[in-house]
Protein backbone atom coordinates (compact mmCIF):
# COMPACT_ATOMS: atom_id res chain seq x y z
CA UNK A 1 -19.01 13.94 39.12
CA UNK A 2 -21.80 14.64 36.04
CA UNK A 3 -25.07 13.58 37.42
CA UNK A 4 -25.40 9.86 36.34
CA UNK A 5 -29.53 10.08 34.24
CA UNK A 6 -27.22 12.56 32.49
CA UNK A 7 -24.47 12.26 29.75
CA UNK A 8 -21.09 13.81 30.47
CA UNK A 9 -20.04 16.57 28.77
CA UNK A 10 -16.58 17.97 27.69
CA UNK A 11 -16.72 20.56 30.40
CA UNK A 12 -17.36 17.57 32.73
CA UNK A 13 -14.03 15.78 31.80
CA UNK A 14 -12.15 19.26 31.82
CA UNK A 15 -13.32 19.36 35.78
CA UNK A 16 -12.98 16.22 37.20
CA UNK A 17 -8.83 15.91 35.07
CA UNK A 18 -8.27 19.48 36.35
CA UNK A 19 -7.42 21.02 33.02
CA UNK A 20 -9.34 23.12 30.56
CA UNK A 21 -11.58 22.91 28.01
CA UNK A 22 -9.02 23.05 25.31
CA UNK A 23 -6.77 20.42 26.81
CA UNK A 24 -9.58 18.04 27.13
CA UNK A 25 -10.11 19.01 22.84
CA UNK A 26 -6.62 18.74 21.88
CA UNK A 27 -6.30 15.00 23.90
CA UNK A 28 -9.47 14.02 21.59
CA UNK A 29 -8.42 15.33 18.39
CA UNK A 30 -4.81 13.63 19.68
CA UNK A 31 -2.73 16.79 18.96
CA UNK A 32 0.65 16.24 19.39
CA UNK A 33 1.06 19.22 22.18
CA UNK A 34 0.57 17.55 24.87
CA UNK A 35 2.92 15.81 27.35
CA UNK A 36 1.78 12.40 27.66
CA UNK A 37 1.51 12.36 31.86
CA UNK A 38 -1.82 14.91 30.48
CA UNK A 39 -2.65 13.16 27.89
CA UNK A 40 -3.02 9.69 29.92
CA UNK A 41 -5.14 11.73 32.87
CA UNK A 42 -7.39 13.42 30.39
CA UNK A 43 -7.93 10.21 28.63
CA UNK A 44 -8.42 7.72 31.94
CA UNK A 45 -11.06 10.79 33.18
CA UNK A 46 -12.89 9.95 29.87
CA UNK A 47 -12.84 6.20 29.85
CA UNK A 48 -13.96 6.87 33.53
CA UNK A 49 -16.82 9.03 33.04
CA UNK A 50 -18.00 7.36 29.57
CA UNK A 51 -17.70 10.58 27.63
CA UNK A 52 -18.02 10.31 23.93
CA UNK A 53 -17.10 13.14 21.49
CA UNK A 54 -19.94 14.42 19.27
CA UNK A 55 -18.23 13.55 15.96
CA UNK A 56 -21.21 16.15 14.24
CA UNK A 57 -20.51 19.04 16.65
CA UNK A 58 -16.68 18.38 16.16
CA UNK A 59 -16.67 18.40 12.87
CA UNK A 60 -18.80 21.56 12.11
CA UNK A 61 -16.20 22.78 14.99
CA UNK A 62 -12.83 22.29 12.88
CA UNK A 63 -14.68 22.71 9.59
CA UNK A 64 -14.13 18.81 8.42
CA UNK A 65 -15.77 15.89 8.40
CA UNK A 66 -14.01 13.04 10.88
CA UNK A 67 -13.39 10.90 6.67
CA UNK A 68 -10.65 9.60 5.61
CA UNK A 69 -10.57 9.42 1.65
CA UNK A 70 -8.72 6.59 -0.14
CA UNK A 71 -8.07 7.60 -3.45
CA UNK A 72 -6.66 5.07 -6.28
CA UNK A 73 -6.79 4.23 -9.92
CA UNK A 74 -5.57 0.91 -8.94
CA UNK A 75 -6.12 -2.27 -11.13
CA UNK A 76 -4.92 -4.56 -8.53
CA UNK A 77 -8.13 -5.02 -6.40
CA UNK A 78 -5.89 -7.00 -3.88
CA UNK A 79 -3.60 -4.41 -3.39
CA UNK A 80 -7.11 -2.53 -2.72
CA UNK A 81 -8.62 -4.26 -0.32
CA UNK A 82 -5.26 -5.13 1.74
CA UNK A 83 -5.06 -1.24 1.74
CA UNK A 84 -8.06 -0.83 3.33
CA UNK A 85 -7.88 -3.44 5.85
CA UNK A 86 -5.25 -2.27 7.13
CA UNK A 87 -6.55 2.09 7.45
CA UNK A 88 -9.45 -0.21 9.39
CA UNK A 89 -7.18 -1.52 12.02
CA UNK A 90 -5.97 1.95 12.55
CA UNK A 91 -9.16 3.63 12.48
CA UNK A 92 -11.23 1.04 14.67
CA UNK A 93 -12.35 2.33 17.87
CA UNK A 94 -12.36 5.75 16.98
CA UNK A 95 -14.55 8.25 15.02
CA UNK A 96 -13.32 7.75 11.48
CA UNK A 97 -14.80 6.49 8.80
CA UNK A 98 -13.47 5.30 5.37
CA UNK A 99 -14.70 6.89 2.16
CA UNK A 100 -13.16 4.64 -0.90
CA UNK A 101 -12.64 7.05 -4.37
CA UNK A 102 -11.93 5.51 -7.76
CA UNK A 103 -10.42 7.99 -10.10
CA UNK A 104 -9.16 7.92 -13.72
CA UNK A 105 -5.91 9.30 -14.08
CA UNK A 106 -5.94 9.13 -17.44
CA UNK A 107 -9.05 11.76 -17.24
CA UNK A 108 -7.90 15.52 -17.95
CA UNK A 109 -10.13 16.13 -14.92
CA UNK A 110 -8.88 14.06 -12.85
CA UNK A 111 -7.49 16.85 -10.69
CA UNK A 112 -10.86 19.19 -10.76
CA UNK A 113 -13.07 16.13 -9.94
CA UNK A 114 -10.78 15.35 -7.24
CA UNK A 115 -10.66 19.18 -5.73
CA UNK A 116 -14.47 18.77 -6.15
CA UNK A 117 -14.14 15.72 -3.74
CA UNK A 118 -12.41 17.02 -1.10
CA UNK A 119 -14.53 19.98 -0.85
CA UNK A 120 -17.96 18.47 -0.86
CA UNK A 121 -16.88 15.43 1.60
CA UNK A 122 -14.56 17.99 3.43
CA UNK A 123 -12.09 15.22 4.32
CA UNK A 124 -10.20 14.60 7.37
CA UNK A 125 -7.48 13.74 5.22
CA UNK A 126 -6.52 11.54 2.21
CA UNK A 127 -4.27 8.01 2.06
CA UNK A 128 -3.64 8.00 -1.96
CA UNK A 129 -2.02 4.82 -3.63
CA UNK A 130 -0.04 4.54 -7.14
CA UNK A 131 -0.16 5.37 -9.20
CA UNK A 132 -2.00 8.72 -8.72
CA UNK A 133 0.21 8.55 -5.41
CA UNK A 134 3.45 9.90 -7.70
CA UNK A 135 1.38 13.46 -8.90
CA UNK A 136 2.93 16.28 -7.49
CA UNK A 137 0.40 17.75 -8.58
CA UNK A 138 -1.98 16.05 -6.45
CA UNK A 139 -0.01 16.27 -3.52
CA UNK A 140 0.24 20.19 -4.02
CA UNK A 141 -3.58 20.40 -4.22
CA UNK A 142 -3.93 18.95 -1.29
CA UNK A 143 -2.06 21.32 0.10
CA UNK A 144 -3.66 23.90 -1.15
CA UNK A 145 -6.87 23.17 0.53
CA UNK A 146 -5.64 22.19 3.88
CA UNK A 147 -6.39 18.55 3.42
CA UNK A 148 -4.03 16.42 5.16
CA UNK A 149 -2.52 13.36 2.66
CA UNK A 150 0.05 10.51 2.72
CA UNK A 151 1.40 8.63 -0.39
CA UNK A 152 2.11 5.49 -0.80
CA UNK A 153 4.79 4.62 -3.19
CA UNK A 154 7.75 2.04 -4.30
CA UNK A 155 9.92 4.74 -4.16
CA UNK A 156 10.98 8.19 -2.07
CA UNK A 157 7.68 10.37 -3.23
CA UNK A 158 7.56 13.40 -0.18
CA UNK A 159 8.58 13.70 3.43
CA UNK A 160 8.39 11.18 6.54
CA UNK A 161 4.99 13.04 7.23
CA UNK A 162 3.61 11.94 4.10
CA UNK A 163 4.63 9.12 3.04
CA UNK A 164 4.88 5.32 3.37
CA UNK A 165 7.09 3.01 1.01
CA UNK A 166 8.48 0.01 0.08
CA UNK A 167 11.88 -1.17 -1.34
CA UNK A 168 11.03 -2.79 -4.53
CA UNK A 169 14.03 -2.87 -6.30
CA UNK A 170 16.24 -3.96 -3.62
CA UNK A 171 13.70 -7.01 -3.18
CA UNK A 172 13.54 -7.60 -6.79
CA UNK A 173 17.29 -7.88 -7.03
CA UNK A 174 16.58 -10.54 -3.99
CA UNK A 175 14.55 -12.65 -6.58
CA UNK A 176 17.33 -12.86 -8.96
CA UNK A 177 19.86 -13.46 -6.93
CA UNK A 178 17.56 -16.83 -5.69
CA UNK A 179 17.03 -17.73 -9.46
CA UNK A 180 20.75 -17.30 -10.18
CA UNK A 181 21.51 -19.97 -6.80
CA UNK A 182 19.40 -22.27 -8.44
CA UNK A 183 21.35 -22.50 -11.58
CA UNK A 184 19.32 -20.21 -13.56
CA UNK A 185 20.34 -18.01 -16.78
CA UNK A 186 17.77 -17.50 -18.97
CA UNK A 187 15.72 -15.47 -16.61
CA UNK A 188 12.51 -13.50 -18.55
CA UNK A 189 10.22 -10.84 -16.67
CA UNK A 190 7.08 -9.48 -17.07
CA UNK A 191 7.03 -5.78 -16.63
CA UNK A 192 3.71 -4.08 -15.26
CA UNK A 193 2.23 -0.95 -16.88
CA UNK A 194 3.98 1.94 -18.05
CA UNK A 195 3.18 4.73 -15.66
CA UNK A 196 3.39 2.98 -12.26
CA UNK A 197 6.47 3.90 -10.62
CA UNK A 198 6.31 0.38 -8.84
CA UNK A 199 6.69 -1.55 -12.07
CA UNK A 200 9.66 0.78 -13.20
CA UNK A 201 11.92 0.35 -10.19
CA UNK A 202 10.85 -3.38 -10.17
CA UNK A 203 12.08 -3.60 -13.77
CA UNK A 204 14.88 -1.93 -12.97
CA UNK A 205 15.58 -3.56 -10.09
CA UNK A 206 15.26 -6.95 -12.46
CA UNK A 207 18.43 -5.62 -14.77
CA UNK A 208 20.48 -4.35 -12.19
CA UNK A 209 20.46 -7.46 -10.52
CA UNK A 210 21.16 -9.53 -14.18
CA UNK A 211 24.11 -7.05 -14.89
CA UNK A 212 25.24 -7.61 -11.40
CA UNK A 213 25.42 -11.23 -12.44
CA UNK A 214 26.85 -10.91 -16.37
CA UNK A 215 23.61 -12.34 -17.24
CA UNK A 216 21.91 -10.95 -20.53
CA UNK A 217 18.07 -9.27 -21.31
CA UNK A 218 17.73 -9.92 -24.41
CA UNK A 219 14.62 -8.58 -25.77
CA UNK A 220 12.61 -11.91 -26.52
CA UNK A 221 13.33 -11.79 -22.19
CA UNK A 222 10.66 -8.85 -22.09
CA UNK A 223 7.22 -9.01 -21.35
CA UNK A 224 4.58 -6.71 -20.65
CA UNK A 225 1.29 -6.70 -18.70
CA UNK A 226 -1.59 -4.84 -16.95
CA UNK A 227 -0.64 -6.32 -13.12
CA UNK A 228 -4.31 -8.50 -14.37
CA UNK A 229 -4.15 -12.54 -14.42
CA UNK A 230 -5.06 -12.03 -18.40
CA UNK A 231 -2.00 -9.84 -19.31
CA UNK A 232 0.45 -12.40 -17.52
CA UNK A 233 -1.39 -15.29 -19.50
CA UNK A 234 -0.43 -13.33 -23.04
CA UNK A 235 2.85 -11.89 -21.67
CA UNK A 236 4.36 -16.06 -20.84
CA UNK A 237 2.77 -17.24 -23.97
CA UNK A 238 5.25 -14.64 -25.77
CA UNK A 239 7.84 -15.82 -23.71
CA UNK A 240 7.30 -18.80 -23.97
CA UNK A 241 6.69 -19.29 -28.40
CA UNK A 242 10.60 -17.87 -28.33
CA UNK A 243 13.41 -20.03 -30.09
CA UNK A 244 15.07 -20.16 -26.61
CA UNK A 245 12.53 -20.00 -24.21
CA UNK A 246 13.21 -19.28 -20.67
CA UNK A 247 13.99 -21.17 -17.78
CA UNK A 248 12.48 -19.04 -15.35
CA UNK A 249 10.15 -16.08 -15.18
CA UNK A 250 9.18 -13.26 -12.84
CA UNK A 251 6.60 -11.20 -12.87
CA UNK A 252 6.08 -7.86 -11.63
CA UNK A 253 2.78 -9.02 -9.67
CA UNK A 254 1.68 -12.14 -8.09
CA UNK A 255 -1.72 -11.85 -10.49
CA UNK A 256 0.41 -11.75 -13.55
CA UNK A 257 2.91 -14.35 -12.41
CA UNK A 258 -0.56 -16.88 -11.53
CA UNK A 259 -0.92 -15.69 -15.45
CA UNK A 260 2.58 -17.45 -16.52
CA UNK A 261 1.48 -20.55 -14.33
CA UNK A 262 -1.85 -20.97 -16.44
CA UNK A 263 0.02 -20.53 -19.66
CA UNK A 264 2.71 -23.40 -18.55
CA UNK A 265 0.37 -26.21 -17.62
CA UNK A 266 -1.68 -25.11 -20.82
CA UNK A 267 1.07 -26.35 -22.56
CA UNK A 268 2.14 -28.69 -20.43
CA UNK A 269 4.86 -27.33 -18.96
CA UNK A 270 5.66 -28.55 -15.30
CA UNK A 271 6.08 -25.66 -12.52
CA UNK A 272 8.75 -25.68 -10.99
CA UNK A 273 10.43 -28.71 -13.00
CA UNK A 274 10.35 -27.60 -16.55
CA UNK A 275 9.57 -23.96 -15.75
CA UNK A 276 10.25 -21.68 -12.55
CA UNK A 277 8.03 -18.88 -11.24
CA UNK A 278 8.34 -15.80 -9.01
CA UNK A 279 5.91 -13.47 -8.26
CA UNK A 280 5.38 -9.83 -6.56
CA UNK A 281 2.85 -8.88 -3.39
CA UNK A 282 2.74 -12.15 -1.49
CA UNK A 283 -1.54 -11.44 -1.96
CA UNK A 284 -3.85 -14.87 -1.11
CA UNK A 285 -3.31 -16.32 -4.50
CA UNK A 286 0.38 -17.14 -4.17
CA UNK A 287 -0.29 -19.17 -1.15
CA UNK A 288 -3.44 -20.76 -2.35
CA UNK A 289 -1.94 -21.70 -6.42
CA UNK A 290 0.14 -25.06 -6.43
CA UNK A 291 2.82 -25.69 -6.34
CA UNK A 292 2.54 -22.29 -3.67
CA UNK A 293 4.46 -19.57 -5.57
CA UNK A 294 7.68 -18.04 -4.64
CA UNK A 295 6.99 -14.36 -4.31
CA UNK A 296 8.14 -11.23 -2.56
CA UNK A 297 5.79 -9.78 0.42
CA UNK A 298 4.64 -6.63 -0.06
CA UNK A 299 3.31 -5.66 3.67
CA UNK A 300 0.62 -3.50 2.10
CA UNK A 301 -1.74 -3.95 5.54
CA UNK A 302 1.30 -2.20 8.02
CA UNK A 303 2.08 0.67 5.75
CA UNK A 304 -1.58 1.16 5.53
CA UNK A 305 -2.48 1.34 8.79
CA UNK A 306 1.06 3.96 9.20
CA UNK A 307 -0.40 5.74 6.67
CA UNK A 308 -4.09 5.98 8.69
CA UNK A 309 -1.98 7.02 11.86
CA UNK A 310 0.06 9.55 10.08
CA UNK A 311 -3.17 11.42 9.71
CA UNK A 312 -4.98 10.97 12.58
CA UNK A 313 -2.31 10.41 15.65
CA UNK A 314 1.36 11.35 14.46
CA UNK A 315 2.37 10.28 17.81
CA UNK A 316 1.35 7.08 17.62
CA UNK A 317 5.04 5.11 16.93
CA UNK A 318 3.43 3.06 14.13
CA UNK A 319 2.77 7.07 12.29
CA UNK A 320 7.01 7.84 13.09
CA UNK A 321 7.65 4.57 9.86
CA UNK A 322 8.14 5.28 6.75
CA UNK A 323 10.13 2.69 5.00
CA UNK A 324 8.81 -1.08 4.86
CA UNK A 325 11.13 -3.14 3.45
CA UNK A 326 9.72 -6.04 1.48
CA UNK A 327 11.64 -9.23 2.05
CA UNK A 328 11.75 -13.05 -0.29
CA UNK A 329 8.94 -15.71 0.84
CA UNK A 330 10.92 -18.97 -0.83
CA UNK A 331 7.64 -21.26 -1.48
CA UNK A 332 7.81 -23.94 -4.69
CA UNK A 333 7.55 -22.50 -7.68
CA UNK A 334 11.62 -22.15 -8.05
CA UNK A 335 13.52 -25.33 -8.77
CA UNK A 336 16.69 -25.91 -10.75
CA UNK A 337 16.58 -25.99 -14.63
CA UNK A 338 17.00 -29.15 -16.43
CA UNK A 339 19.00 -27.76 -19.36
């Protein structure tokens, strides 16, 4: 055993588990070639001894920095933040740290100023949301530089190893299919923005399930917004100001759907009784409006925290998921049309 006035070392931990150097490494930097009996031994001889890794050494040692980069272009600041919470349940207790990037992807730089990103912070890796999360381009750069990255995505984007997803359309489908039950046929949407592959297989996912059920779009039925609380507000006003207005709405976001609640009551238009509501992401605000909104959970916080594992412990079994479906949370926004 290390002399206790001193601090173990790695060597210590490689003596007292009775393996090498580079076992003892590969258990801290959780390689994946390891059997576990090894890994377990290595790892009770450090929680014995008190060793801790120094991150600074480490890093100059493998060349990168022990940061894991989030990079969006994001308007949904809820989707955001529920992002991050959940990389910080992954990466708690350990050496990471999160380093948040904003980009434009609108910006015909966007792809230099990122490559100049990853090679000042030299990255651990990179979690990367939509919609910047659907470049192949970005994906190939990362690539490129040896940066490990996962995508996030409403749709198949890149391999198990990097990605997570959700089923939107599927779950979108689910929404109609509860409208229809309650006796609606008039049933209007409000699309999010062009370029977001999540808006385009929710709107998709939105006519499928009307063909499915000989119900009509007609184009009065379209709306279109920003996933902001404003844009829903202008989007059900449209809706709304139409010679046969509808009976129920969804919208592709829970911020634009609060949006079509504001622009009911400003005209007096009861939710649910007059006017039915269904939102998308299941974020604070559905819970908290009343009547409590009908929505569709988005479980943002899990495939964030798969997405943190992916990168830093593929064994872990919460890094093997890739799919998380989204599933129908039935609150009271949805009630049966009086015409």
């Amino acid at each position: 055993m290390p002399d206790a006035s001193q601090k173990p070392t790695i060597n210590d931990v490689a003596r007292v588990a009775g393996v090498s150097k580079k076992t003892v490494s590969r258990v801290i930097n959780r390689s994946p070639l390891l059997k576990q009996e090894t890994r377990t031994k290595v790892e009770g001889v450090i929680a014995e001894l008190g060793y801790r890794p120094n991150p600074q050494a480490r890093a100059l040692a493998m060349g990168r920095n022990f940061l894991i980069g989030l990079l969006h272009d994001n308007p949904n600041a809820q989707t955001v933040l529920n992002f991050q919470v959940g990389v910080l349940d992954a990466i708690r207790d350990t050496e990471f740290a999160l380093v948040v990037r904003p980009v434009d992807r609108r910006s015909p730089h966007m792809l230099d100023d990122i490559r100049s990103f990853l090679e000042i912070q030299r990255l651990f890796g990179v979690l990367i949301l939509p919609p910047i999360s659907e470049n192949d381009d970005l994906a190939r750069l990362c690539r490129e530089m040896g940066c490990g990255y996962v995508r996030m995505g409403s749709a198949r984007l890149d391999d198990d190893e990097h990605l997570v997803q959700s089923n939107d359309r599927e779950c979108v489908e689910s929404v109609i299919d509860h409208l229809v039950a309650n006796g609606h046929r008039r049933i209007a949407i409000i699309k999010g923005p062009d370029g977001f592959r999540s808006a385009q297989e929710r709107a998709e996912g939105f006519a499928a399930a009307m063909r499915k059920h000989g119900l009509e779009i007609p184009p009065e039925a379209i709306g279109s917004g920003n996933y902001r609380f404003d844009s829903g507000i202008v989007a059900a006003e449209k809706l709304l100001d139409t010679d046969n207005p509808p009976t129920a709405i969804f919208a592709s976001n829970d911020e634009m759907a609060a949006g079509a609640f504001h622009a009911a009551l400003a005209r007096g238009i009861d939710v649910p009784a007059q006017l039915s509501v269904v939102g998308f992401d299941d974020s604070p605000i559905a819970a908290h409006i009343l009547p409590p909104m009908t929505t569709v959970s988005w479980p943002i916080r899990e495939m964030a925290k798969s997405a943190a594992f992916k990168l830093i412990e593929p064994t872990n079994p919460a890094a093997a998921l890739s799919t998380f479906p989204a599933r129908l949370v039935v609150r009271n926004s949805v009630a049966a049309p009086r015409d």
